[in-house]
Protein backbone atom coordinates (compact mmCIF):
# COMPACT_ATOMS: atom_id res chain seq x y z
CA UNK A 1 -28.15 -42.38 -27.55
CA UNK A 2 -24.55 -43.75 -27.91
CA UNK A 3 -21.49 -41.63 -26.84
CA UNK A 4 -18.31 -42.09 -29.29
CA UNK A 5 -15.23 -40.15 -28.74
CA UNK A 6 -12.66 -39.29 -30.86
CA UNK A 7 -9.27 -39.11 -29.54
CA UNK A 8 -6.15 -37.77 -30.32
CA UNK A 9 -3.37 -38.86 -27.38
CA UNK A 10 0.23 -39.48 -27.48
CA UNK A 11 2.20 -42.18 -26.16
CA UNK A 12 3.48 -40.06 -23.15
CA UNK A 13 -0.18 -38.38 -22.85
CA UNK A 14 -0.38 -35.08 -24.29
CA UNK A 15 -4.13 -34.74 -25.35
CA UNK A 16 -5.54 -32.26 -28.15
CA UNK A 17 -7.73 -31.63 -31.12
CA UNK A 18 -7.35 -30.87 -34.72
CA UNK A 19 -6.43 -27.68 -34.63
CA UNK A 20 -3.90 -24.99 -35.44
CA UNK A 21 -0.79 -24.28 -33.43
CA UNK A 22 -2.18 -21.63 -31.46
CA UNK A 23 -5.34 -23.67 -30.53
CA UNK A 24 -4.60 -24.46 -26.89
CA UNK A 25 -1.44 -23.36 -25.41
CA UNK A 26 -3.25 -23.79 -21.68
CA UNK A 27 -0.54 -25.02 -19.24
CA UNK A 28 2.47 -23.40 -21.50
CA UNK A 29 1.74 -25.89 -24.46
CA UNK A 30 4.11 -25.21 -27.46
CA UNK A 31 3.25 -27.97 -29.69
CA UNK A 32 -0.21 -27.36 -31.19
CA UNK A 33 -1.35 -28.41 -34.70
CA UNK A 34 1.05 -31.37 -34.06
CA UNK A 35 -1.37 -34.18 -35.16
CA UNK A 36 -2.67 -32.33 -38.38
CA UNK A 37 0.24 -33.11 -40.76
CA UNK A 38 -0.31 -36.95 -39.79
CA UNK A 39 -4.30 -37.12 -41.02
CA UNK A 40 -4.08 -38.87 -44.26
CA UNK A 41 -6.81 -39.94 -46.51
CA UNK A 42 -7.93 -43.07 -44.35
CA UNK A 43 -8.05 -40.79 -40.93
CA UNK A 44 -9.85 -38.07 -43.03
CA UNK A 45 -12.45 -40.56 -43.81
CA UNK A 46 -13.05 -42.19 -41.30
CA UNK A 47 -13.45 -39.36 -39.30
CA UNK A 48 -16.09 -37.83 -41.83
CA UNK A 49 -18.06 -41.19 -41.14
CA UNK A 50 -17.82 -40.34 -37.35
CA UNK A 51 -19.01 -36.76 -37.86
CA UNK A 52 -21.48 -38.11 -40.24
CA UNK A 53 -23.47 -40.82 -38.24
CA UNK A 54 -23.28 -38.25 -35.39
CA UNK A 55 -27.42 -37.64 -34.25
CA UNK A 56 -26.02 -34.80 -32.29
CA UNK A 57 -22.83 -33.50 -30.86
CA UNK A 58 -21.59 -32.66 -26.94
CA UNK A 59 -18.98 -30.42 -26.40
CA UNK A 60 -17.37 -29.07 -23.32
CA UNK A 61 -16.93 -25.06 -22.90
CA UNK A 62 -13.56 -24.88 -24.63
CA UNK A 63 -13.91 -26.74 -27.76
CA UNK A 64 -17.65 -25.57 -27.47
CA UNK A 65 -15.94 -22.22 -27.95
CA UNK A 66 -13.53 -23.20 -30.81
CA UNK A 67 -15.93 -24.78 -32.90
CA UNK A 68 -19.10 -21.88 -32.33
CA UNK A 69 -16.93 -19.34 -34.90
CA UNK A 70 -17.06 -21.94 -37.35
CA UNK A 71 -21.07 -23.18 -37.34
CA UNK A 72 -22.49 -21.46 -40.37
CA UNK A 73 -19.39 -20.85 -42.15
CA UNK A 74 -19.68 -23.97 -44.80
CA UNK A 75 -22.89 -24.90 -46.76
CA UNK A 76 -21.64 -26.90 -48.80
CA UNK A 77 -21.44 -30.70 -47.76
CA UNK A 78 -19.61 -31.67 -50.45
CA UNK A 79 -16.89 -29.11 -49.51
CA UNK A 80 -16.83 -29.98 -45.66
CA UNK A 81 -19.28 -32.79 -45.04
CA UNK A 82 -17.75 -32.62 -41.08
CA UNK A 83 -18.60 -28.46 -41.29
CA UNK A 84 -22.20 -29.36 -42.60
CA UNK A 85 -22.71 -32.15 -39.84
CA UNK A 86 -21.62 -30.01 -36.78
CA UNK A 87 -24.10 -27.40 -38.93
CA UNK A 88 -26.97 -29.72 -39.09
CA UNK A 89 -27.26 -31.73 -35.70
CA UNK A 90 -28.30 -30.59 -32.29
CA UNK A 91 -25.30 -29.66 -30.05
CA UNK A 92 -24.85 -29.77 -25.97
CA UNK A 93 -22.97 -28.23 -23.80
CA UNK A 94 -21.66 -29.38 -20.46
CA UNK A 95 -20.33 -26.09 -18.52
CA UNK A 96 -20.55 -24.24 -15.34
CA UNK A 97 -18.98 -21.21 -16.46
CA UNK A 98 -20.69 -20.48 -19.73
CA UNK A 99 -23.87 -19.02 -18.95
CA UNK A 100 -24.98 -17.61 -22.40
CA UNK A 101 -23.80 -19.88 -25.43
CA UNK A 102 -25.07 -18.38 -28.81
């Protein structure tokens, strides 16, 4: 199966999802949510199309936690095609510490 990776990174390395501002403040982080405001129309497709062609997702423990409360929540694909993959396709997990994913 092929691996793609979708990464958000800054020129001086700070590293971190989509989410809100209170995402991940691990380490005393303060900015979260920055990249959010910059996904326009071209990012927002393209990364449907990733989510899309996905046959399955793997996730580590903490954004295996973020995204669980959200698998479910959105039936609709035309609504949130990216909601109704990550509903749809097998998911992994690579974690020592969580012992009873649901």
């Amino acid at each position: 199966m092929k691996l793609t990776t979708f990464t958000i990174v800054t020129l001086d390395g700070v590293m971190q999802g989509l989410g809100g501002p209170d995402e991940d403040r691990r380490g005393g982080f303060e900015r979260g949510g920055w990249s959010a405001p910059l996904v326009d129309t071209e990012a927002m497709n393209y990364l449907v199309q990733v989510y899309q062609r996905a046959e399955a997702f793997l996730f580590g423990r903490h954004t295996y936690e973020i995204f669980a409360g959200y698998w479910g929540t959105f039936e609709n694909p035309d609504v949130n095609p990216i909601a109704s993959a990550l509903n749809s396709r097998p998911k992994y997990l690579a974690s020592t510490t969580l012992t009873d994913p649901q």
